[in-house]
PDB file of N, CA and C in Angstrom:
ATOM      1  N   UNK A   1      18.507   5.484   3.210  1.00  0.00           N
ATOM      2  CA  UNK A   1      17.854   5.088   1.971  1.00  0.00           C
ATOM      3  C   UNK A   1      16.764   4.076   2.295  1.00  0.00           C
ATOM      4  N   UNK A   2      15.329   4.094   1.901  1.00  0.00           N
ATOM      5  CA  UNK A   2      14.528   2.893   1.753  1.00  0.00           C
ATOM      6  C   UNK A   2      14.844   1.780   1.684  1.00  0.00           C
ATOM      7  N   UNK A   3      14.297   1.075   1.751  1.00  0.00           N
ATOM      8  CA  UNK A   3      14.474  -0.647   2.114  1.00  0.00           C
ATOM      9  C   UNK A   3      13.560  -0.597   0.382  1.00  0.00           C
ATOM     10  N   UNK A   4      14.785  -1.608  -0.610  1.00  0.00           N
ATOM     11  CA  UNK A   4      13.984  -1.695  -1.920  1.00  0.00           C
ATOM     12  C   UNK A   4      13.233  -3.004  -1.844  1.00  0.00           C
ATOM     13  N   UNK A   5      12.296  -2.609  -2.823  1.00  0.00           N
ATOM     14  CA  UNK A   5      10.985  -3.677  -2.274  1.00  0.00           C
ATOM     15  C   UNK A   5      10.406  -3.472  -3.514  1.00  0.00           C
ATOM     16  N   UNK A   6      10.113  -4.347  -4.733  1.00  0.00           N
ATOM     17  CA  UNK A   6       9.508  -4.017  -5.558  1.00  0.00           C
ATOM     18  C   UNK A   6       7.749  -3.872  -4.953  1.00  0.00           C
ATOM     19  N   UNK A   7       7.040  -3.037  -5.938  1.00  0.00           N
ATOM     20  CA  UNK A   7       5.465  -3.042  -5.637  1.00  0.00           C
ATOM     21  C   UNK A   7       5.139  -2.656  -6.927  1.00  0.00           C
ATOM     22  N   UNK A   8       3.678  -3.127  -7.159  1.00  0.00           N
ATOM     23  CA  UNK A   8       2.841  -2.572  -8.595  1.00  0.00           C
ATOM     24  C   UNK A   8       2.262  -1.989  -8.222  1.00  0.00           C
ATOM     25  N   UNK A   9       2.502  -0.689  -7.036  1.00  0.00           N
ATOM     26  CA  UNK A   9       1.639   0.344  -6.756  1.00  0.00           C
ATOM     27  C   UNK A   9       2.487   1.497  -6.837  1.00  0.00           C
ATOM     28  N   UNK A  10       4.128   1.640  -6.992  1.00  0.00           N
ATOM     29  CA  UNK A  10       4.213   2.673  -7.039  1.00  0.00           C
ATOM     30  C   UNK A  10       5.994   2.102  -7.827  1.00  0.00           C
ATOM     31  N   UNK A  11       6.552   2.905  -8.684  1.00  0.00           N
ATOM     32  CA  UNK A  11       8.064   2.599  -9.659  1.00  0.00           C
ATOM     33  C   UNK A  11       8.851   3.298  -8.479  1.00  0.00           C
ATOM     34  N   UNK A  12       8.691   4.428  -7.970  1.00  0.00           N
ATOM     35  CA  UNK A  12       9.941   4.591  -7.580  1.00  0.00           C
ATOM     36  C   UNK A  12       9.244   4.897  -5.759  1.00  0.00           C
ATOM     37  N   UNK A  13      10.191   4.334  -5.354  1.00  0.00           N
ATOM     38  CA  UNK A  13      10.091   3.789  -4.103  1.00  0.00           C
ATOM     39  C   UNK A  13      11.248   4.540  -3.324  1.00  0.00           C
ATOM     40  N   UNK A  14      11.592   5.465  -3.308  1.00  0.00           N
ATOM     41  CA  UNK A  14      12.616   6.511  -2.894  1.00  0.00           C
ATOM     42  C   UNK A  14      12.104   7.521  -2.540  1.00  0.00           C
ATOM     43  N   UNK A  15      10.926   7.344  -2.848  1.00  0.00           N
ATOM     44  CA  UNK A  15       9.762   9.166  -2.213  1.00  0.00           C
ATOM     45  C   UNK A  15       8.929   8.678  -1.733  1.00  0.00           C
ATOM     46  N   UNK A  16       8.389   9.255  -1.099  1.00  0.00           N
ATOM     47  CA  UNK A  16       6.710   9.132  -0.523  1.00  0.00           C
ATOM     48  C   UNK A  16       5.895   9.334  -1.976  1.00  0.00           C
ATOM     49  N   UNK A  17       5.052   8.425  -1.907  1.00  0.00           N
ATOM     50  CA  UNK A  17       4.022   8.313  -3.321  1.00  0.00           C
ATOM     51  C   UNK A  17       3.021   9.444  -2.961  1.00  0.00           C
ATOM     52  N   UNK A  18       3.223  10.327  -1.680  1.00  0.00           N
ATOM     53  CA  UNK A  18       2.244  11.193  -1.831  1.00  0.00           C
ATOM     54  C   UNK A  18       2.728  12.615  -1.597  1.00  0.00           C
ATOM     55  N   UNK A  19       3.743  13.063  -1.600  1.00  0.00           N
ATOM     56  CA  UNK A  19       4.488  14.088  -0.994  1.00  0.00           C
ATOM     57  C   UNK A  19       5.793  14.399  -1.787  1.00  0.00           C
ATOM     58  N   UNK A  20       6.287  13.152  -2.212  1.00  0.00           N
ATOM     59  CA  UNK A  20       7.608  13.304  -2.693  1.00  0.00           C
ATOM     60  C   UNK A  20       9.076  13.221  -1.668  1.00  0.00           C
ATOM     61  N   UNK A  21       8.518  13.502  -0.341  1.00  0.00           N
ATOM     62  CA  UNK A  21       9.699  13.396   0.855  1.00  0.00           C
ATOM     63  C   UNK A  21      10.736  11.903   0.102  1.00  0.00           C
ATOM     64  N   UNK A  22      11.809  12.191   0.822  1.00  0.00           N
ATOM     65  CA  UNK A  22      12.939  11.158   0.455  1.00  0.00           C
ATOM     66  C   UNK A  22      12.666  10.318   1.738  1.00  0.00           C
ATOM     67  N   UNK A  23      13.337   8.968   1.900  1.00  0.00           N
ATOM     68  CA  UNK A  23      13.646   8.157   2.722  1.00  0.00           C
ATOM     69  C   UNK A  23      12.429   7.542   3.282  1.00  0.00           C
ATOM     70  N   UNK A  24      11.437   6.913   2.462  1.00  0.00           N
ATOM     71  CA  UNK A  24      10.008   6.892   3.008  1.00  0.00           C
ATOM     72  C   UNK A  24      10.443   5.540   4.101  1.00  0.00           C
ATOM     73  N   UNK A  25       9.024   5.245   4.757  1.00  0.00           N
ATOM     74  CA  UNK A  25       8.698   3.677   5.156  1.00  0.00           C
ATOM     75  C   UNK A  25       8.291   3.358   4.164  1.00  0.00           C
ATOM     76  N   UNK A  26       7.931   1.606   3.954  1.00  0.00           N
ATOM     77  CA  UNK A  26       7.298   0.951   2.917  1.00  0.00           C
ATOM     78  C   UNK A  26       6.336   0.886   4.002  1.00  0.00           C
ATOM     79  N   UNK A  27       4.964   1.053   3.532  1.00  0.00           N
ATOM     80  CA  UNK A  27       3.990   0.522   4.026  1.00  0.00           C
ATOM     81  C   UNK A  27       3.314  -0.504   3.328  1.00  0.00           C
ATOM     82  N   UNK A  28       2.638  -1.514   4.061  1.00  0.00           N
ATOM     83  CA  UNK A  28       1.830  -2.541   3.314  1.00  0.00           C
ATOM     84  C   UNK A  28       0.137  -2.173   3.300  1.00  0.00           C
ATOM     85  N   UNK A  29      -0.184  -2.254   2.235  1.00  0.00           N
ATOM     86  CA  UNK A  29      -1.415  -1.163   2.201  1.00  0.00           C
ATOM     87  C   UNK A  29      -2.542  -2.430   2.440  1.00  0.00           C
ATOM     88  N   UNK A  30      -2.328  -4.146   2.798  1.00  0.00           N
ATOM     89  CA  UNK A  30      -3.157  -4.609   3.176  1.00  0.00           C
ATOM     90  C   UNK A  30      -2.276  -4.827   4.624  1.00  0.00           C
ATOM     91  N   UNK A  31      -2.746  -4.933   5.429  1.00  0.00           N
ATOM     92  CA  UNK A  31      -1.710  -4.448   6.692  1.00  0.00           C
ATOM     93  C   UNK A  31      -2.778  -6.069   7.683  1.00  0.00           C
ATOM     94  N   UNK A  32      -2.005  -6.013   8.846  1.00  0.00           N
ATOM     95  CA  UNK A  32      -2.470  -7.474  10.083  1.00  0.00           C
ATOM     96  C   UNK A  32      -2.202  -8.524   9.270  1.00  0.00           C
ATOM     97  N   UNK A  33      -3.416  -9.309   9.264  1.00  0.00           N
ATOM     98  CA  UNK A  33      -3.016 -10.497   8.930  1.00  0.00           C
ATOM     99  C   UNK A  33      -3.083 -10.952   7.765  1.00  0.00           C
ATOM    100  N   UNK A  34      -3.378  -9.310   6.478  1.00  0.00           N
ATOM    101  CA  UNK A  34      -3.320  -9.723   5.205  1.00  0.00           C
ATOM    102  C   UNK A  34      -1.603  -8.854   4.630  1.00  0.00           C
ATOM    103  N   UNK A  35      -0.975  -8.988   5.886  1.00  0.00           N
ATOM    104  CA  UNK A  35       0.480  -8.040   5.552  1.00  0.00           C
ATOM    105  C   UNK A  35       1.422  -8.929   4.230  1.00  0.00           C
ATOM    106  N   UNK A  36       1.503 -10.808   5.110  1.00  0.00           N
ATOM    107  CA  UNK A  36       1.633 -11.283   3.947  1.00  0.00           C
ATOM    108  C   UNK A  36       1.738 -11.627   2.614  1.00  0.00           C
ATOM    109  N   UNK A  37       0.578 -10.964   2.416  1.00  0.00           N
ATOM    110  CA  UNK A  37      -0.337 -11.331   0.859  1.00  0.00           C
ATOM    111  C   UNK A  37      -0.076  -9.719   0.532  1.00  0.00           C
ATOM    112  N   UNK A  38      -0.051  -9.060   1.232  1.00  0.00           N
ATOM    113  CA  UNK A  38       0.702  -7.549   0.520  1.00  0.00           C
ATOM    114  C   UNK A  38       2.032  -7.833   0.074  1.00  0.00           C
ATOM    115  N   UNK A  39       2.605  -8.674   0.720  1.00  0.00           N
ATOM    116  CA  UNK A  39       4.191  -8.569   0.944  1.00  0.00           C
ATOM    117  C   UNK A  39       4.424  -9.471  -0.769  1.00  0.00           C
ATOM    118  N   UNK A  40       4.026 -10.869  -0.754  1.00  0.00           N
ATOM    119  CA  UNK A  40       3.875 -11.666  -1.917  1.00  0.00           C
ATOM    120  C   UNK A  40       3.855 -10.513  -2.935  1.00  0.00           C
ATOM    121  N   UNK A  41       2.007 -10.024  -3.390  1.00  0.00           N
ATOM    122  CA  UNK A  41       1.695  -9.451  -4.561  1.00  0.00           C
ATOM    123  C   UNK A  41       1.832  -8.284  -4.419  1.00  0.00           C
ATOM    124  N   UNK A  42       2.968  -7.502  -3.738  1.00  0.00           N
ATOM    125  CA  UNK A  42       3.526  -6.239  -3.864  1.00  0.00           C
ATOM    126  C   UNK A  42       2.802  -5.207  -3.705  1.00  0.00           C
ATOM    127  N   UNK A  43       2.035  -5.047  -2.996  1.00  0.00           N
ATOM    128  CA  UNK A  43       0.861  -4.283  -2.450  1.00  0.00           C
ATOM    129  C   UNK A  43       1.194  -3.375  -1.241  1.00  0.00           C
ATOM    130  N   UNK A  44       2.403  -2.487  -1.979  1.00  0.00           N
ATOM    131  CA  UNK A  44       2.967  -1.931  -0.776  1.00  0.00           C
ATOM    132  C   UNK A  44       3.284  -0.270  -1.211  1.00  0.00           C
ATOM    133  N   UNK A  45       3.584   0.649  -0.580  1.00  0.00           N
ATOM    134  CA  UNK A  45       3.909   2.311  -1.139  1.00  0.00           C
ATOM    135  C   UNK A  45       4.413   2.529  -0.256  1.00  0.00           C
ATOM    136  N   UNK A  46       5.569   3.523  -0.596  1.00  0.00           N
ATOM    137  CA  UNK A  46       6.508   4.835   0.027  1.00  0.00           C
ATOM    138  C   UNK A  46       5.716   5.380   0.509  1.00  0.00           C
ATOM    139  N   UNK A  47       5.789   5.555   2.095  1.00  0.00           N
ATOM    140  CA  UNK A  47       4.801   6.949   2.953  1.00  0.00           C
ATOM    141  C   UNK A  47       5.933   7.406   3.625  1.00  0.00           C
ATOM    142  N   UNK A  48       6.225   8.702   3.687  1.00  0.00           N
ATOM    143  CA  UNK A  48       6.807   9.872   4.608  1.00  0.00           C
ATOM    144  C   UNK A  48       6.455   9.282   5.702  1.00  0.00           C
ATOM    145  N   UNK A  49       7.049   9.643   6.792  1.00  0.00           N
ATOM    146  CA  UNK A  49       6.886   9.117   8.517  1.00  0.00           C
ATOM    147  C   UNK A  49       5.651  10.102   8.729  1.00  0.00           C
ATOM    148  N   UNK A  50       5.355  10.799   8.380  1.00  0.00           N
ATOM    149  CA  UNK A  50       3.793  12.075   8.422  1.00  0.00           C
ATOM    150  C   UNK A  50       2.865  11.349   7.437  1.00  0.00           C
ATOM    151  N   UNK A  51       2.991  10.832   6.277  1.00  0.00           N
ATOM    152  CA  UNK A  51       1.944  10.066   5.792  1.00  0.00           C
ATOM    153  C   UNK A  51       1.719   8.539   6.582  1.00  0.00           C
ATOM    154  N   UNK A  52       2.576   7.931   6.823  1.00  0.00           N
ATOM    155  CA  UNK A  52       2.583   6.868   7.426  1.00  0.00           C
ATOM    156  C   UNK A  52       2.231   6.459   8.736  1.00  0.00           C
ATOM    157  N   UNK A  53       2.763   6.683   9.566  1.00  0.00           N
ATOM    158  CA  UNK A  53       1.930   6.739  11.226  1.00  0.00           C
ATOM    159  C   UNK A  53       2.740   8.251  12.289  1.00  0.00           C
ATOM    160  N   UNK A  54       3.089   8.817  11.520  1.00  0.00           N
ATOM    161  CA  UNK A  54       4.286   9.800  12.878  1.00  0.00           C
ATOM    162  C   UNK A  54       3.058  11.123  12.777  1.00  0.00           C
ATOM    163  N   UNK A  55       1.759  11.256  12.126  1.00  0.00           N
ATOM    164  CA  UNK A  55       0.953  12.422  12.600  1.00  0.00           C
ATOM    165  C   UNK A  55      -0.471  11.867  12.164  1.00  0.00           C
ATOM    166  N   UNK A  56      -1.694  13.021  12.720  1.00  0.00           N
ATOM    167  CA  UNK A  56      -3.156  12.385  12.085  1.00  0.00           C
ATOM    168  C   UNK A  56      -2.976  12.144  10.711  1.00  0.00           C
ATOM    169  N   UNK A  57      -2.411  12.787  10.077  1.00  0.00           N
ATOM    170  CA  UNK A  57      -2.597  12.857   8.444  1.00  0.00           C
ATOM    171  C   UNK A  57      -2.203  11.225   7.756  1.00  0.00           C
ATOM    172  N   UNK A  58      -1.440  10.773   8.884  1.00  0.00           N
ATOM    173  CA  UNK A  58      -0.867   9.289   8.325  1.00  0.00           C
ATOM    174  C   UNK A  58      -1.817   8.467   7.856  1.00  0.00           C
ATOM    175  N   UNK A  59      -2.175   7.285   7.319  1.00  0.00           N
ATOM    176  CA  UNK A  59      -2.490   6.427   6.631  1.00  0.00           C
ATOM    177  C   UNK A  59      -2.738   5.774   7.972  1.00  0.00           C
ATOM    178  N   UNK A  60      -2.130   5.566   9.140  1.00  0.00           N
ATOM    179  CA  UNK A  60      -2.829   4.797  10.373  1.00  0.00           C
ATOM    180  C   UNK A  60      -3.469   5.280  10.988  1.00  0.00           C
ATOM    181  N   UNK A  61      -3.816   6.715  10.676  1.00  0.00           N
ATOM    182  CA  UNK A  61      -4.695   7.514  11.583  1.00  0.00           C
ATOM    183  C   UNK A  61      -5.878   7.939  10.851  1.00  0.00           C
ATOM    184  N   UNK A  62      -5.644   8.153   9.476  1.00  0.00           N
ATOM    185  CA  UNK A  62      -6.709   8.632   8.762  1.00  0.00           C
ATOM    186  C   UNK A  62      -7.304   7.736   7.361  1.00  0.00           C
ATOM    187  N   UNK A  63      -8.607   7.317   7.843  1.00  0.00           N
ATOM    188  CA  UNK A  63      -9.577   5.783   7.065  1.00  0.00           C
ATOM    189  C   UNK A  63     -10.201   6.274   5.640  1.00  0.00           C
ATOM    190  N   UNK A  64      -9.803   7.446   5.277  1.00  0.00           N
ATOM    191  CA  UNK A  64     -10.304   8.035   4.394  1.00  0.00           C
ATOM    192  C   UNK A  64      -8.499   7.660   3.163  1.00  0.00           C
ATOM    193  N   UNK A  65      -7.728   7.917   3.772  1.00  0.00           N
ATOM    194  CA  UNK A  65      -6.623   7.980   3.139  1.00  0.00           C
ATOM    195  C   UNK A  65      -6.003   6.433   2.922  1.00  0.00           C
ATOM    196  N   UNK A  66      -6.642   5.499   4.126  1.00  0.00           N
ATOM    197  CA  UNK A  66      -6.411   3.927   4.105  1.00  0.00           C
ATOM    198  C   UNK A  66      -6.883   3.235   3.290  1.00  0.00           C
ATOM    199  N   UNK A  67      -8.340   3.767   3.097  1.00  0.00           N
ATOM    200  CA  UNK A  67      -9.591   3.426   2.109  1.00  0.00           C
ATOM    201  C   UNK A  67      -8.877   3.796   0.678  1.00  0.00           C
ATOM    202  N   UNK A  68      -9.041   4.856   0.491  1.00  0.00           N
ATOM    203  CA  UNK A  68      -8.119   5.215  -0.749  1.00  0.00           C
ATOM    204  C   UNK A  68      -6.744   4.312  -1.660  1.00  0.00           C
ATOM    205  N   UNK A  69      -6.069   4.082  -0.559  1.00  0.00           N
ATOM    206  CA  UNK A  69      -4.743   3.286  -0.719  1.00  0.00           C
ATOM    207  C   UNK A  69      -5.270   1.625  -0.598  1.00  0.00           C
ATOM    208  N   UNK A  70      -6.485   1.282  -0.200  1.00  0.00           N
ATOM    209  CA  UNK A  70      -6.529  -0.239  -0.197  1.00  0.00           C
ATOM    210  C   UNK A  70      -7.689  -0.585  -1.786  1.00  0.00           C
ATOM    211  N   UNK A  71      -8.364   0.722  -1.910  1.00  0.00           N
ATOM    212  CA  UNK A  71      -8.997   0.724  -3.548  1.00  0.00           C
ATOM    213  C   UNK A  71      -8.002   0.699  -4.685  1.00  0.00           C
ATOM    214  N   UNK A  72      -7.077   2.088  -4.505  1.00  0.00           N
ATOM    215  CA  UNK A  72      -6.353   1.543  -5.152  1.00  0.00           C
ATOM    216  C   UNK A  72      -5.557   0.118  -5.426  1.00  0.00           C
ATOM    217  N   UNK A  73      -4.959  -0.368  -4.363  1.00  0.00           N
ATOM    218  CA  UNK A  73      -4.320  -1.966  -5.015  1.00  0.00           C
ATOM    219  C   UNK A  73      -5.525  -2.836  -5.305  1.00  0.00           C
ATOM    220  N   UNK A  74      -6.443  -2.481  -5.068  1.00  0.00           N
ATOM    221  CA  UNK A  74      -7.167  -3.876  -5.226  1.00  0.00           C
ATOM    222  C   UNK A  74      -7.402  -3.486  -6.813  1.00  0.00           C
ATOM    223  N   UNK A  75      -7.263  -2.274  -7.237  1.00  0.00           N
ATOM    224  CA  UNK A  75      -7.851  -2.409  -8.822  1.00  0.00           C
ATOM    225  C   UNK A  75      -6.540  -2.525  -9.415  1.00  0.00           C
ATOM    226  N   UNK A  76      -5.362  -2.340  -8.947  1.00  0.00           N
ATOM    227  CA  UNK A  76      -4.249  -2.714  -9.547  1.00  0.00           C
ATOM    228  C   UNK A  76      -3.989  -4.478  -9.261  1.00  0.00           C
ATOM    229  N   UNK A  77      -4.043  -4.735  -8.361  1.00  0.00           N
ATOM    230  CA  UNK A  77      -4.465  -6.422  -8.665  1.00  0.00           C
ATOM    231  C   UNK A  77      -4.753  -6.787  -9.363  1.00  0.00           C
ATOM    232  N   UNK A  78      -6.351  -6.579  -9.875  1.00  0.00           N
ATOM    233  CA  UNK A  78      -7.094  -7.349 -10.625  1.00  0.00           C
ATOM    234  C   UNK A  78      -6.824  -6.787 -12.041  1.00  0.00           C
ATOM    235  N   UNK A  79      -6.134  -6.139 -12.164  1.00  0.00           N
ATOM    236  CA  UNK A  79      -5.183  -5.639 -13.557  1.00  0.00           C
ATOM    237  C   UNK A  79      -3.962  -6.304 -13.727  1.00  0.00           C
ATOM    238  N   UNK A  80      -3.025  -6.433 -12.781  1.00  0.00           N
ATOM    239  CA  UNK A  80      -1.967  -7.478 -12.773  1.00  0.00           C
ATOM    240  C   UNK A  80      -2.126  -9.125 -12.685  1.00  0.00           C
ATOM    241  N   UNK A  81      -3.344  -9.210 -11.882  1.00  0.00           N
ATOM    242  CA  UNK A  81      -3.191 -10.728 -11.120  1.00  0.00           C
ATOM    243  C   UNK A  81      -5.399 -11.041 -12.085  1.00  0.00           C
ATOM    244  N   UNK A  82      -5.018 -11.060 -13.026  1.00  0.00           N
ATOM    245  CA  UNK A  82      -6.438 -11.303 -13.629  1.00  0.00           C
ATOM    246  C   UNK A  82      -7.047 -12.877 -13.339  1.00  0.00           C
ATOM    247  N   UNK A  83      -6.015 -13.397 -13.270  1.00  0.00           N
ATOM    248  CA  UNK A  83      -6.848 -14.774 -12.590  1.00  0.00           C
ATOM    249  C   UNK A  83      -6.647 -15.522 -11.154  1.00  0.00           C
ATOM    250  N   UNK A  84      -6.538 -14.292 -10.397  1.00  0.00           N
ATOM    251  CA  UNK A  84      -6.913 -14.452  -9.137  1.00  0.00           C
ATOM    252  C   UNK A  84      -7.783 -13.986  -8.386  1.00  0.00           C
ATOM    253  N   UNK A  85      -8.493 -13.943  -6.817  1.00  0.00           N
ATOM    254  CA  UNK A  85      -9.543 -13.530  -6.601  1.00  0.00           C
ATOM    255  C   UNK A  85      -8.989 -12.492  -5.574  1.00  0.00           C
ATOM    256  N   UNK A  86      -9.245 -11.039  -5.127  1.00  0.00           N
ATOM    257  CA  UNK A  86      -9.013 -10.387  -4.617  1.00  0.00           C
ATOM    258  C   UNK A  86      -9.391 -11.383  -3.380  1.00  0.00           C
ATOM    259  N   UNK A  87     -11.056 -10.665  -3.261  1.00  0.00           N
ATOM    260  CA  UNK A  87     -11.691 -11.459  -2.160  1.00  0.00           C
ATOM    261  C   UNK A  87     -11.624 -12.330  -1.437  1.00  0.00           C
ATOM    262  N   UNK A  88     -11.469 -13.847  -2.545  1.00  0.00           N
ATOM    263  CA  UNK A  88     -10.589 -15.080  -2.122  1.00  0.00           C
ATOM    264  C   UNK A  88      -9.728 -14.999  -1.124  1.00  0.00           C
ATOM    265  N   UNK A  89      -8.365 -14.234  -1.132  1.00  0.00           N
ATOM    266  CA  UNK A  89      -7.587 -13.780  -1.029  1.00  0.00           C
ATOM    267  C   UNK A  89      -7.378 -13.164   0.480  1.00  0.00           C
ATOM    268  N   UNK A  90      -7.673 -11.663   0.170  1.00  0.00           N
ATOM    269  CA  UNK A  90      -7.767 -10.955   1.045  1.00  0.00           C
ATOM    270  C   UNK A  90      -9.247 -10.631   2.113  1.00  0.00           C
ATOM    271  N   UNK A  91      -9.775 -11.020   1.525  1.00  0.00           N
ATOM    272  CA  UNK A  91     -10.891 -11.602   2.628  1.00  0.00           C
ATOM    273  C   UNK A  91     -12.439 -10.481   2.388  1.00  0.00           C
ATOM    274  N   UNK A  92     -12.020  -9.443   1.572  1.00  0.00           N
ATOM    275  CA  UNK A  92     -13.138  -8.512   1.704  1.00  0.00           C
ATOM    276  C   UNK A  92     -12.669  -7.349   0.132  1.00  0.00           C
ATOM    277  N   UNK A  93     -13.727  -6.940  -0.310  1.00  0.00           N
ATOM    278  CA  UNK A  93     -13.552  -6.169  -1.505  1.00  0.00           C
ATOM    279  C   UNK A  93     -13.454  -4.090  -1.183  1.00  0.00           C
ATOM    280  N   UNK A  94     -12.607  -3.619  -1.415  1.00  0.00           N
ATOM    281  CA  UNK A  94     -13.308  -2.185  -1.272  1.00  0.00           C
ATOM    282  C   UNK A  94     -13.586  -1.782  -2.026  1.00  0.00           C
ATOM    283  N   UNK A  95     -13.988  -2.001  -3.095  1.00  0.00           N
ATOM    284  CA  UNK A  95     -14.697  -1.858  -4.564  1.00  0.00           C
ATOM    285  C   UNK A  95     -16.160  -1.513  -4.586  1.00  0.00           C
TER     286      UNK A  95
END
C-alpha cells in the first residue's frame, strides 16, 4: 500500500494520478532542494514505478511530463496558498 501523504494535487493517493496502477510512489513534483517545500505545501502525486523513474515515460526521464506536473502545482498553490509567493518560495515560476 502507498505511504499516505496528504497533497492538493491529487484526493486519492492509492493510484497513479496518471494511469490508475495501484501501489504508486509519492513523488514530489518540486524535487532537490525544493523537495522540502513540496513536502510542507503538499506538492506531491501518485506515479506508477513507469510514470515515476522505472522507464523513459517517467516523470525523471521525460521534461515535458515534469513541466506539466510542476505547472500544474504551481497553479494549485496559488489557489490554495493565495498569500504566498510561489517564486519567493520555490525559486522560479513555470507559468
Amino acid at each position: 500500500m502507498a505511504k499516505q501523504k496528504r497533497s492538493i494535487l491529487a484526493e486519492d493517493m492509492e493510484h497513479c494520478i496518471l494511469c490508475g496502477a495501484p501501489h504508486p510512489h509519492i513523488h514530489h513534483v518540486l524535487y532537490g532542494p525544493n523537495r522540502k517545500w513540496s513536502e510542507k505545501y503538499k506538492l506531491t502525486v501518485p506515479l506508477c514505478a513507469m510514470h515515476h523513474n522505472m522507464s523513459n515515460a517517467g516523470v525523471h526521464f521525460d521534461k515535458t511530463l515534469d513541466t506539466a506536473l510542476k505547472i500544474m502545482a504551481q497553479r494549485k498553490f496559488e489557489e490554495v496558498y493565495p498569500e504566498l509567493n510561489f517564486r519567493e518560495i520555490f525559486g522560479k515560476s513555470y507559468l
